[in-house]
PDB file of N, CA and C in Angstrom:
ATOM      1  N   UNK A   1      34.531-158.311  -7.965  1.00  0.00           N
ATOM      2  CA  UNK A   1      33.133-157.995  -8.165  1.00  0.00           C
ATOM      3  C   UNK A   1      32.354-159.288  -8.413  1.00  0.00           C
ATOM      4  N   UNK A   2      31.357-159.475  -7.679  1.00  0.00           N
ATOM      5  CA  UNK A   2      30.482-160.681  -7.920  1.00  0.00           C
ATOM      6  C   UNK A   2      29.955-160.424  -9.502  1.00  0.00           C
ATOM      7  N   UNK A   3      29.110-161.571  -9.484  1.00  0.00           N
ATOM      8  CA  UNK A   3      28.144-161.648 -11.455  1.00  0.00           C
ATOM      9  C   UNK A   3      26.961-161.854 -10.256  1.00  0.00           C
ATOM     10  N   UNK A   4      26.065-161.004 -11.064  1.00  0.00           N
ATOM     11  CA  UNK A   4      24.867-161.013 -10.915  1.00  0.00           C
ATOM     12  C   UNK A   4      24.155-161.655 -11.876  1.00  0.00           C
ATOM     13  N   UNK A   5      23.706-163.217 -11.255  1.00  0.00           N
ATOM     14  CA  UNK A   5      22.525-163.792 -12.486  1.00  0.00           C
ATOM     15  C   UNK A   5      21.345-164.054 -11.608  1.00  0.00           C
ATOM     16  N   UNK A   6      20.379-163.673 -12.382  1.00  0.00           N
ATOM     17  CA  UNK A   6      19.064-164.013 -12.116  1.00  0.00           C
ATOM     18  C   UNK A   6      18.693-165.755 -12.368  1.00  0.00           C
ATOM     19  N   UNK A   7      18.403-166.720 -11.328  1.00  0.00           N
ATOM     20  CA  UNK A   7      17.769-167.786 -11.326  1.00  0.00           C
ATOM     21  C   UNK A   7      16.093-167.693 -11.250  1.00  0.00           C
ATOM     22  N   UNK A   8      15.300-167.996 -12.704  1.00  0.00           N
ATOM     23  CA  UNK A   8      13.866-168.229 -12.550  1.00  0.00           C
ATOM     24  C   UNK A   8      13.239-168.746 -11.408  1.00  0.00           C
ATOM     25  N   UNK A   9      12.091-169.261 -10.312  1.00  0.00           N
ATOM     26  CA  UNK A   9      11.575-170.381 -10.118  1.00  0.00           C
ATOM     27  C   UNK A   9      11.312-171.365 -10.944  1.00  0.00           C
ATOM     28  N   UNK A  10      11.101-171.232 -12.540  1.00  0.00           N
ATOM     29  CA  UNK A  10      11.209-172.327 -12.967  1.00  0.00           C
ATOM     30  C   UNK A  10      12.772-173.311 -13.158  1.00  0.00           C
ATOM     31  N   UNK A  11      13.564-172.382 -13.097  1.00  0.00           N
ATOM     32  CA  UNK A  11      14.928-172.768 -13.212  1.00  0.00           C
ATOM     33  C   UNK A  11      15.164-173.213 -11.636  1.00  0.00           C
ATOM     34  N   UNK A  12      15.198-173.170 -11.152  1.00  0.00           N
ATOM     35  CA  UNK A  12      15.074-173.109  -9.891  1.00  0.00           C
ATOM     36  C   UNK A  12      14.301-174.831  -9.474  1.00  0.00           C
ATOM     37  N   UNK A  13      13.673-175.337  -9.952  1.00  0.00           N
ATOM     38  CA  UNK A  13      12.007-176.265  -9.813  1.00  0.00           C
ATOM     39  C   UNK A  13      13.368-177.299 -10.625  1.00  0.00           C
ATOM     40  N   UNK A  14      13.941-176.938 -12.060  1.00  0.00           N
ATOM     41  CA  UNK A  14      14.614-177.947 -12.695  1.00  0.00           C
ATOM     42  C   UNK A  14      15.868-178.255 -12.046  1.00  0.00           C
ATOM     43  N   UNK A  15      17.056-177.213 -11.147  1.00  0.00           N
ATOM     44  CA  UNK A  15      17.805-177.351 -10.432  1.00  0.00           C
ATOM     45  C   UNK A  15      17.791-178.216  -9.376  1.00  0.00           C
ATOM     46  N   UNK A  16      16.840-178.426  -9.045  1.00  0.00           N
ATOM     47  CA  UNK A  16      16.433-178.996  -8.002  1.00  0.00           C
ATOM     48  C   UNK A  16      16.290-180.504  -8.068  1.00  0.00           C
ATOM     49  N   UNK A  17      15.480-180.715  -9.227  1.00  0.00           N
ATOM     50  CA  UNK A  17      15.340-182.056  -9.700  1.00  0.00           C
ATOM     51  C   UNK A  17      16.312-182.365 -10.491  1.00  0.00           C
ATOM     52  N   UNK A  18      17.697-181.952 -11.015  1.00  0.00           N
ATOM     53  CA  UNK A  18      18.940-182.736 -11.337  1.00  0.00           C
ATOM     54  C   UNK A  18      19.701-182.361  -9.784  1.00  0.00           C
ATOM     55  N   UNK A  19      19.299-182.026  -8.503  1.00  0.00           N
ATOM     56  CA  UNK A  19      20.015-182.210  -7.753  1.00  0.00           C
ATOM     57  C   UNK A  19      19.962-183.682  -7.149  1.00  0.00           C
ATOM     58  N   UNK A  20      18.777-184.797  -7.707  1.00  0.00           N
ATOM     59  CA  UNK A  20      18.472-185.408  -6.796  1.00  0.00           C
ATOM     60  C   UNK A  20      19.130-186.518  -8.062  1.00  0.00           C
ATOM     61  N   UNK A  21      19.845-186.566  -8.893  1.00  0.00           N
ATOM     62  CA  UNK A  21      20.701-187.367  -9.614  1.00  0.00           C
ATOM     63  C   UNK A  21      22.031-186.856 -10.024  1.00  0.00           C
ATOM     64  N   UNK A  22      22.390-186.210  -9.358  1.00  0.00           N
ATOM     65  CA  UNK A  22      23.453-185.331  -9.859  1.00  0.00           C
ATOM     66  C   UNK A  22      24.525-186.462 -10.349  1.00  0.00           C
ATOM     67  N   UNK A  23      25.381-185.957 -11.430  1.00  0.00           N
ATOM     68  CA  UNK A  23      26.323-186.774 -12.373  1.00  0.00           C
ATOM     69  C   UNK A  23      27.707-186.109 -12.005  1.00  0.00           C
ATOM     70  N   UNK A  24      27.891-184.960 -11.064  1.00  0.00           N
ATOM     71  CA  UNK A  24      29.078-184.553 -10.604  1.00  0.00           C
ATOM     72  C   UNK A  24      28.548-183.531  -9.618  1.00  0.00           C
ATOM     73  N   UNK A  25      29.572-182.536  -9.132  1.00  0.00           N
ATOM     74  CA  UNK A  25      29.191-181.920  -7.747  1.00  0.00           C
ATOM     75  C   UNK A  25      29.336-180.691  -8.040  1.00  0.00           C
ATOM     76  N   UNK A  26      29.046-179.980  -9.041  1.00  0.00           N
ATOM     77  CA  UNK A  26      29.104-178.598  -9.586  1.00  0.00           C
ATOM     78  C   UNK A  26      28.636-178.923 -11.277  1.00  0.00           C
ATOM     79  N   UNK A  27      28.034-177.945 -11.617  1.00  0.00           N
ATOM     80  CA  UNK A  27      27.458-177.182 -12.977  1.00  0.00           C
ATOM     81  C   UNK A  27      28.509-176.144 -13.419  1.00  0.00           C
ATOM     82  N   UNK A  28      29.298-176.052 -14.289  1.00  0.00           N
ATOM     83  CA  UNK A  28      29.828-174.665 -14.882  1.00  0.00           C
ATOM     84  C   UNK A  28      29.042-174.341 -15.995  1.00  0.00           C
ATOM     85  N   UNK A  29      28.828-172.867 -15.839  1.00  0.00           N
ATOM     86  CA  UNK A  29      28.410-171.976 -17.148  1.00  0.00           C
ATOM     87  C   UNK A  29      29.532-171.155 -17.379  1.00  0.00           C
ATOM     88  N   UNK A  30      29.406-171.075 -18.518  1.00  0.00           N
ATOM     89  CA  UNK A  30      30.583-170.580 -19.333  1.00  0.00           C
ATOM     90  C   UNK A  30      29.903-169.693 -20.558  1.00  0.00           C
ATOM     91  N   UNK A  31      30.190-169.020 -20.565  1.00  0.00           N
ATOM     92  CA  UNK A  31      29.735-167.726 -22.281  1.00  0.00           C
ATOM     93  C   UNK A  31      31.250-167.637 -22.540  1.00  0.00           C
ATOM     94  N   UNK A  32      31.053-167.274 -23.713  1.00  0.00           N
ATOM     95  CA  UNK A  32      32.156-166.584 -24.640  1.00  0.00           C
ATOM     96  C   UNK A  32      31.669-165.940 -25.832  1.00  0.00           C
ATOM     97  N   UNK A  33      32.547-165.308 -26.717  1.00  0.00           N
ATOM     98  CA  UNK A  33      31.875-165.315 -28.301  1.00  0.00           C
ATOM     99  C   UNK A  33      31.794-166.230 -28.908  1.00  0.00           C
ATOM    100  N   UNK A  34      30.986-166.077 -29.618  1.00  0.00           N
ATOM    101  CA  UNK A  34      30.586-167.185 -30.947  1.00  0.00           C
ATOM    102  C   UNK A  34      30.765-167.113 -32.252  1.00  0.00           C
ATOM    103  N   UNK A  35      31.215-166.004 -32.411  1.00  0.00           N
ATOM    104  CA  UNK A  35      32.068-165.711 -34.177  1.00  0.00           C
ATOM    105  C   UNK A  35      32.357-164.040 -33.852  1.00  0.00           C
ATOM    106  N   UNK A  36      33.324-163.641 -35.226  1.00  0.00           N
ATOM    107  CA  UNK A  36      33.299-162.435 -35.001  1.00  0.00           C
ATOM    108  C   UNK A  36      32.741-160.902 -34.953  1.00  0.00           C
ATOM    109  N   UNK A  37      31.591-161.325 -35.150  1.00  0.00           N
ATOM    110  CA  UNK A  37      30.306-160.067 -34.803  1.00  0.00           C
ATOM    111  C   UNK A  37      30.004-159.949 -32.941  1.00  0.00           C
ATOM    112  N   UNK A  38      30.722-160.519 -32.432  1.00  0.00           N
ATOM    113  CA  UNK A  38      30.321-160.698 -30.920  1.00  0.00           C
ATOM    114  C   UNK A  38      29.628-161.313 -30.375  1.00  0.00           C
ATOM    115  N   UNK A  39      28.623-161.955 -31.496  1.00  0.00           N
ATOM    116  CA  UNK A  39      27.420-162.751 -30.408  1.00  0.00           C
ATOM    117  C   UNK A  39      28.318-163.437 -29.135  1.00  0.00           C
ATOM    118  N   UNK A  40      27.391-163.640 -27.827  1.00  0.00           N
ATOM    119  CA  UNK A  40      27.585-164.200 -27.092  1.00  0.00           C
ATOM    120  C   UNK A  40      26.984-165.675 -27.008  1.00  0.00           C
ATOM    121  N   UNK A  41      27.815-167.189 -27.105  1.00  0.00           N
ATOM    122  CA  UNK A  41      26.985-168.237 -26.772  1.00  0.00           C
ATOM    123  C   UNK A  41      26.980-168.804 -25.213  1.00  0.00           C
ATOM    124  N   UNK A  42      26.457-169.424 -24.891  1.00  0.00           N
ATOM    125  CA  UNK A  42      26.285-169.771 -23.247  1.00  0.00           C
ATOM    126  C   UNK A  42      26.630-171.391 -23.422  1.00  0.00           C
ATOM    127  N   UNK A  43      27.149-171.899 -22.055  1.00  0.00           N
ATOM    128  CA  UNK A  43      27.270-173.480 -22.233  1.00  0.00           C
ATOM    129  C   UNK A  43      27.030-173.736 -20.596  1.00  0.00           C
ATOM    130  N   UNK A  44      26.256-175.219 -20.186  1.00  0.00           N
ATOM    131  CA  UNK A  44      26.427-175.496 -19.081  1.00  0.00           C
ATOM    132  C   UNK A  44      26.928-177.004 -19.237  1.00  0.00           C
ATOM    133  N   UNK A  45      27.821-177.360 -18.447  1.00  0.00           N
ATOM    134  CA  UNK A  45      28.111-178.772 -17.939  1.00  0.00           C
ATOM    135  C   UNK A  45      28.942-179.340 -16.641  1.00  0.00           C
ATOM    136  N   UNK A  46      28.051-180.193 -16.554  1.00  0.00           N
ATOM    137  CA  UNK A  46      28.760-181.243 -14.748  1.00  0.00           C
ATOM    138  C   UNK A  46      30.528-180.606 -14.929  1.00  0.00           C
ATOM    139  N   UNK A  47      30.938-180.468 -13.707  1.00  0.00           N
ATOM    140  CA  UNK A  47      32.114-180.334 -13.246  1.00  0.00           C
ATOM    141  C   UNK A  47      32.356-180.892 -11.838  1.00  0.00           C
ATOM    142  N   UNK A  48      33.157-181.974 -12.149  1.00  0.00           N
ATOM    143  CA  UNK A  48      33.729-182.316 -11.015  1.00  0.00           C
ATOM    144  C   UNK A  48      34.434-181.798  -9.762  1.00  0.00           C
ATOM    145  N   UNK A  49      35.263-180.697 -10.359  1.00  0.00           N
ATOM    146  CA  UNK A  49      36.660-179.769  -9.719  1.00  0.00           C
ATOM    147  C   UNK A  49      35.896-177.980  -9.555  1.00  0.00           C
ATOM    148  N   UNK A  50      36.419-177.954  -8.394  1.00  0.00           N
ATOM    149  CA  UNK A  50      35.725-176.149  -8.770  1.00  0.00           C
ATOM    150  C   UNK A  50      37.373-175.482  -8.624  1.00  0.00           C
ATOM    151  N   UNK A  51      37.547-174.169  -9.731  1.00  0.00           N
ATOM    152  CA  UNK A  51      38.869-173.931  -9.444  1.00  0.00           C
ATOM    153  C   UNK A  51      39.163-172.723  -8.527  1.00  0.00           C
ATOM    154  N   UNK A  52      39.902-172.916  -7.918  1.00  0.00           N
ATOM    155  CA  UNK A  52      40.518-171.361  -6.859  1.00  0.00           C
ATOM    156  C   UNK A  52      39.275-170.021  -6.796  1.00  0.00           C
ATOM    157  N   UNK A  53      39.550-170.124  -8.610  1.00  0.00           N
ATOM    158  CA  UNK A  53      39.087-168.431  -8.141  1.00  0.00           C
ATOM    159  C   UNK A  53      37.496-168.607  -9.161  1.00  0.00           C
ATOM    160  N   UNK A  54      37.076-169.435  -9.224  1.00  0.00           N
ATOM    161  CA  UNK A  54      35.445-169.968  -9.691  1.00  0.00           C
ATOM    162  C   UNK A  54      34.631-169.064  -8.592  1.00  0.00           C
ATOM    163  N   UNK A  55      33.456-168.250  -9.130  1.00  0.00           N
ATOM    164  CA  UNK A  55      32.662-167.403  -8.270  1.00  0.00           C
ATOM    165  C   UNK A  55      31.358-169.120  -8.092  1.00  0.00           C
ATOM    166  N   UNK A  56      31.221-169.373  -6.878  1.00  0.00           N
ATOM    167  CA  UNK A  56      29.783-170.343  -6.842  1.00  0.00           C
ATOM    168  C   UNK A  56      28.468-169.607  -6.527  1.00  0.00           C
ATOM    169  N   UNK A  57      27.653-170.030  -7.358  1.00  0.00           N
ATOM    170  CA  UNK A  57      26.150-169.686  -6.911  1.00  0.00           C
ATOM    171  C   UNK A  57      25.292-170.708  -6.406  1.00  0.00           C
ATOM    172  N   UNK A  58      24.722-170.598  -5.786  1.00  0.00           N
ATOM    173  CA  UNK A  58      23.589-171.830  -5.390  1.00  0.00           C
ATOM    174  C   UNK A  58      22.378-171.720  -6.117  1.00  0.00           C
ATOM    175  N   UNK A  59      21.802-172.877  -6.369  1.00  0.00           N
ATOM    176  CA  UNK A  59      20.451-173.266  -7.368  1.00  0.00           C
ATOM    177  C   UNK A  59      19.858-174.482  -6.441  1.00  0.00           C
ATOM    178  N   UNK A  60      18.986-173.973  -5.625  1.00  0.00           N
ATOM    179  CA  UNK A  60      18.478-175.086  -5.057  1.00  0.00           C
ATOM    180  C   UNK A  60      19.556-176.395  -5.146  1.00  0.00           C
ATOM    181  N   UNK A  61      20.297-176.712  -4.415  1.00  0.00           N
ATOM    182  CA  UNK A  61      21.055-177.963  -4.452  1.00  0.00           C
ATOM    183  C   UNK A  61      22.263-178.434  -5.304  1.00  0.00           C
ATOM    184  N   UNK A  62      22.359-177.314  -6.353  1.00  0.00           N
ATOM    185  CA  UNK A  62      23.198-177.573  -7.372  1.00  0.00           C
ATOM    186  C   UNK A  62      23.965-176.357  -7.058  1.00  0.00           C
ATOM    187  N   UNK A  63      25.236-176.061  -7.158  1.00  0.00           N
ATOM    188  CA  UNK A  63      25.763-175.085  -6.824  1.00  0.00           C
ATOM    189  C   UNK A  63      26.884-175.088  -8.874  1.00  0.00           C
ATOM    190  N   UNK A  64      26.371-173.252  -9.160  1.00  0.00           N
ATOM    191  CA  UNK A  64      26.642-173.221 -10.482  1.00  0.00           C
ATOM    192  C   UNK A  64      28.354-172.509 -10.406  1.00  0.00           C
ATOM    193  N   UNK A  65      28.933-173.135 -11.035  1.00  0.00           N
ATOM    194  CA  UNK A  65      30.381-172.227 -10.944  1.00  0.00           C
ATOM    195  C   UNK A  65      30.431-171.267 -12.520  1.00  0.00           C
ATOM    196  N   UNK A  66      31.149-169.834 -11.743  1.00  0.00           N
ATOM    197  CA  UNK A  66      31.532-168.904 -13.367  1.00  0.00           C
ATOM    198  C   UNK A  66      32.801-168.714 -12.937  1.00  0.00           C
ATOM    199  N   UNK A  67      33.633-169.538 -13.995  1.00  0.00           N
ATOM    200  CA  UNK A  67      35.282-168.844 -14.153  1.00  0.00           C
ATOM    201  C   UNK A  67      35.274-167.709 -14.587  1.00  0.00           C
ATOM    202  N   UNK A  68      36.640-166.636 -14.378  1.00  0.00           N
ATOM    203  CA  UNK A  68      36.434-165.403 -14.184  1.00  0.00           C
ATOM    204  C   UNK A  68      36.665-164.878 -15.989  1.00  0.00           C
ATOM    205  N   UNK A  69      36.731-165.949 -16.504  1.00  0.00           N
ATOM    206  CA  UNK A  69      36.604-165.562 -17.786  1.00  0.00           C
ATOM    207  C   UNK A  69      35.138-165.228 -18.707  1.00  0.00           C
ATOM    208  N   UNK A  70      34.700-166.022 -18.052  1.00  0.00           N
ATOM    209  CA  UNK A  70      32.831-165.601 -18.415  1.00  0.00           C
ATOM    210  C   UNK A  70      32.167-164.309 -17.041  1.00  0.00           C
ATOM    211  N   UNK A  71      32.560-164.074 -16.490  1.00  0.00           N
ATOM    212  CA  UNK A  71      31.865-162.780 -15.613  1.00  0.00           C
ATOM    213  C   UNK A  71      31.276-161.976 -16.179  1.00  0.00           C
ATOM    214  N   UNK A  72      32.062-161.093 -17.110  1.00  0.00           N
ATOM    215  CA  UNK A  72      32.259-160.321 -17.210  1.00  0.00           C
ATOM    216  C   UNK A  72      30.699-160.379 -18.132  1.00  0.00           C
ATOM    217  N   UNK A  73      30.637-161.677 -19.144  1.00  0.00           N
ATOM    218  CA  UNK A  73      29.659-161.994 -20.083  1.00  0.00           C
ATOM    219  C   UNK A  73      28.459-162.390 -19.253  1.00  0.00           C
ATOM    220  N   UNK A  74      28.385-162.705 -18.336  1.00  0.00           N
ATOM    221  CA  UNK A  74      27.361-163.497 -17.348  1.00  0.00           C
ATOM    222  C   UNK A  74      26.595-162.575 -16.460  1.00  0.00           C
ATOM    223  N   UNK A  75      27.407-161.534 -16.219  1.00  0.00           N
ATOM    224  CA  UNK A  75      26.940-160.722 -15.208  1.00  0.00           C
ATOM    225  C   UNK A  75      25.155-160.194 -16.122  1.00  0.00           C
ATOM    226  N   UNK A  76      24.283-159.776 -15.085  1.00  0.00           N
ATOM    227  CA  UNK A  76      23.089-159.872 -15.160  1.00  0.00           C
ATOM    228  C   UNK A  76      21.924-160.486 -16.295  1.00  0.00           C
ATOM    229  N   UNK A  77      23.021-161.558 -16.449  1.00  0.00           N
ATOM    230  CA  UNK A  77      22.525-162.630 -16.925  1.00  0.00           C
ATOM    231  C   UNK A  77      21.114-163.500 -16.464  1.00  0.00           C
ATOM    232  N   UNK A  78      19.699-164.324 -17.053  1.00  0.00           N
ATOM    233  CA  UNK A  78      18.940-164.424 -15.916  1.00  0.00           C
ATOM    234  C   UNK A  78      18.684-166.478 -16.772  1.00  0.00           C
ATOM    235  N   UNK A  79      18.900-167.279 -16.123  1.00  0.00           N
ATOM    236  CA  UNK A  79      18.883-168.264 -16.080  1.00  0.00           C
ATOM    237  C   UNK A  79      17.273-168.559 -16.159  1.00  0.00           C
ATOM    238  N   UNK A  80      16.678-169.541 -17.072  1.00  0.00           N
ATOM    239  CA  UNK A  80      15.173-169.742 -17.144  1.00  0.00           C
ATOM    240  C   UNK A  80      15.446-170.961 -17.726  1.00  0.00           C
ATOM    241  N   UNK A  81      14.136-172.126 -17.225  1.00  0.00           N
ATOM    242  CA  UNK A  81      13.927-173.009 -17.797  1.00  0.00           C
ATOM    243  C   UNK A  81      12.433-173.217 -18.288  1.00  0.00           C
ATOM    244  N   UNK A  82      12.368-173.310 -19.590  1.00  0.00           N
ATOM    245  CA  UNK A  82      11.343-173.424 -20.556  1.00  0.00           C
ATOM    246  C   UNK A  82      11.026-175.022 -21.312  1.00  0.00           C
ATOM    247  N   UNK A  83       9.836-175.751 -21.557  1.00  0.00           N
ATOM    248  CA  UNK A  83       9.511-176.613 -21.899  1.00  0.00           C
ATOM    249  C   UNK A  83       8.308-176.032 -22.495  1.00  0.00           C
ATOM    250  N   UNK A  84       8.271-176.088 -24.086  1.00  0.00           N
ATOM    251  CA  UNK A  84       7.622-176.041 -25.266  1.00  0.00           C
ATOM    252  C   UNK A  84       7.282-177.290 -25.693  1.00  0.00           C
ATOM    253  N   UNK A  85       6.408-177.097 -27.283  1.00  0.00           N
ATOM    254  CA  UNK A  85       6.015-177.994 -27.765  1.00  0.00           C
ATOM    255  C   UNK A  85       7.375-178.926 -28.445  1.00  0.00           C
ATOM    256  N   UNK A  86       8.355-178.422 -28.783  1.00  0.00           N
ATOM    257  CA  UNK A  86       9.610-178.804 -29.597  1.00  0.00           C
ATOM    258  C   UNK A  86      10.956-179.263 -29.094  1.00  0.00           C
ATOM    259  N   UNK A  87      10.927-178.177 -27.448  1.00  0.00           N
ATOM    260  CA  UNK A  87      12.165-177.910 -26.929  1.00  0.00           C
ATOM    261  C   UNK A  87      11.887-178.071 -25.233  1.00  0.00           C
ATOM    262  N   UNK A  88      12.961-178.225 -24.703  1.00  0.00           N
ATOM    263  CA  UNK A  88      12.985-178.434 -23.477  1.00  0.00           C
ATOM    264  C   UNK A  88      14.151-177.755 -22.885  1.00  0.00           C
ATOM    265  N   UNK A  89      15.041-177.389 -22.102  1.00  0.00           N
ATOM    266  CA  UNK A  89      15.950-176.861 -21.671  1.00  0.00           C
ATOM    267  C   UNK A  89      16.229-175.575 -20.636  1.00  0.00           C
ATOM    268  N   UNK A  90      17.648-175.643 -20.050  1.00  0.00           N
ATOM    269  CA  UNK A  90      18.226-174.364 -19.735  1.00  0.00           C
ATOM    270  C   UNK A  90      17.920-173.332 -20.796  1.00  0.00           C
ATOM    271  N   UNK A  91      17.926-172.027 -20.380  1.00  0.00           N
ATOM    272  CA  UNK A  91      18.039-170.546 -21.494  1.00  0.00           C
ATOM    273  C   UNK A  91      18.650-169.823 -20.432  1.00  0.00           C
ATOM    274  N   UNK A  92      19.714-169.415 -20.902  1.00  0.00           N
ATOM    275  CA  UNK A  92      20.374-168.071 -20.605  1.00  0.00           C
ATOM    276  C   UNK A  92      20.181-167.237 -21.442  1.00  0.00           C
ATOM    277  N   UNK A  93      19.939-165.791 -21.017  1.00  0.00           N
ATOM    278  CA  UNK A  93      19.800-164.606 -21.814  1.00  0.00           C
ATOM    279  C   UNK A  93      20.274-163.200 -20.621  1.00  0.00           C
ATOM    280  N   UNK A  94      21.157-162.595 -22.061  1.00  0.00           N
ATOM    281  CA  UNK A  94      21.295-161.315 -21.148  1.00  0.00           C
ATOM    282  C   UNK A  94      20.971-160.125 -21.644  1.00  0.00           C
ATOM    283  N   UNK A  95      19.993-159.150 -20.628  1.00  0.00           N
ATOM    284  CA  UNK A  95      19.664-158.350 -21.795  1.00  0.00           C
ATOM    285  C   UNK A  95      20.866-156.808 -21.433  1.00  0.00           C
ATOM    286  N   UNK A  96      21.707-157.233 -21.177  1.00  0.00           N
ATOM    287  CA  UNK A  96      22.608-155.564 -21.086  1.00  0.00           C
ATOM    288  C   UNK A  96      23.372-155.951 -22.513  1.00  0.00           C
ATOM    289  N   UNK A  97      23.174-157.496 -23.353  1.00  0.00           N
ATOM    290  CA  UNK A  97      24.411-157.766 -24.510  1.00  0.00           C
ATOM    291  C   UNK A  97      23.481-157.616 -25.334  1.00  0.00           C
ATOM    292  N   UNK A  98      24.242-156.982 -26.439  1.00  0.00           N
ATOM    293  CA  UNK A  98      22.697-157.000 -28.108  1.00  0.00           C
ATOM    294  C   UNK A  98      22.499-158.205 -28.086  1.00  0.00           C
ATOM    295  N   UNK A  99      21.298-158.627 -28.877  1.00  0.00           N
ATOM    296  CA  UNK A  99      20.730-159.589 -29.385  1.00  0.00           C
ATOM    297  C   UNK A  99      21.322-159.842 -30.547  1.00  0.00           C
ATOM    298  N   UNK A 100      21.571-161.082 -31.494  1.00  0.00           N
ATOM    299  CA  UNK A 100      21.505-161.289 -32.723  1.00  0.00           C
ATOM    300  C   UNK A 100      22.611-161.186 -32.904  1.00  0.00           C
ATOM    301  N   UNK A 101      22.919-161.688 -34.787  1.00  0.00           N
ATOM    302  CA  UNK A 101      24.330-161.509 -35.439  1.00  0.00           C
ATOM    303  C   UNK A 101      23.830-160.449 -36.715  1.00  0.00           C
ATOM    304  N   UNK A 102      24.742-160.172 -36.532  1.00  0.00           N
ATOM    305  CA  UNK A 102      25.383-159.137 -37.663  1.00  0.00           C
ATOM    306  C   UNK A 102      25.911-159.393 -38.568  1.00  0.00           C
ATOM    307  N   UNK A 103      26.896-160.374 -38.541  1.00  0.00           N
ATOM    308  CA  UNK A 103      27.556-160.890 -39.921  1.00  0.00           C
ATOM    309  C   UNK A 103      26.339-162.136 -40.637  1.00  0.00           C
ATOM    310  N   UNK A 104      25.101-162.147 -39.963  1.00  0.00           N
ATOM    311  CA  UNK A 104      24.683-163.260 -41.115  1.00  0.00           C
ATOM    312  C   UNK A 104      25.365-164.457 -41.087  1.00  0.00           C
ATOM    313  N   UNK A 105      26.257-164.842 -40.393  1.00  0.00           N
ATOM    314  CA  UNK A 105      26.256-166.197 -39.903  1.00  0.00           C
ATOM    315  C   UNK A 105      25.840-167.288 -39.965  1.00  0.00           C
ATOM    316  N   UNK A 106      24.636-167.124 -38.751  1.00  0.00           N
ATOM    317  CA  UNK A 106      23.712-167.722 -38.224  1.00  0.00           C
ATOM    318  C   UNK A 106      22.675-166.487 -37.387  1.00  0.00           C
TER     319      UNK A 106
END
């Protein structure tokens, strides 16, 4: 079964412009949990190697790999890039996973 993620145009506009310096030849995103209440956290970074069974997506020029260990977490997932007064960055968010922690954590 493929993962269905949604890429913004703004995500899309920033993909584009780290395609034209790229620091390796693939992006992996990766989710997992983040403590034991379930939250889900998200991670992206350069990957050199794509493995066997890595699903690829294309992003304007950057092609994103999900090992089949994050799918399952990724699937209709929607990729956005936001620049605020404070912050700058990727955002992943999915809305089929709750929001928030439960244990008070964080």
């Amino acid at each position: 079964m493929a993962v269905n993620v949604t890429i913004t145009p703004e995500a899309e506009k920033a993909f584009l412009a780290l395609s034209q310096d790229k620091c390796a030849d693939f992006v992996r995103i990766s989710a997992g949990q983040t403590c034991g209440c379930g939250s889900i956290g998200y991670q992206m970074q350069w990957e050199s190697e794509r493995a066997g069974d890595d699903e690829a997506l294309d992003a304007e020029g950057i092609t994103l790999l999900v090992g089949v260990e994050s799918r399952d977490l990724l699937d209709g997932s929607v990729i956005d890039y936001k620049k605020e007064a404070m912050s700058e960055g990727f955002y992943i968010s999915n809305p089929n996973v709750a929001s928030g922690c439960g244990c008070g954590g964080h």
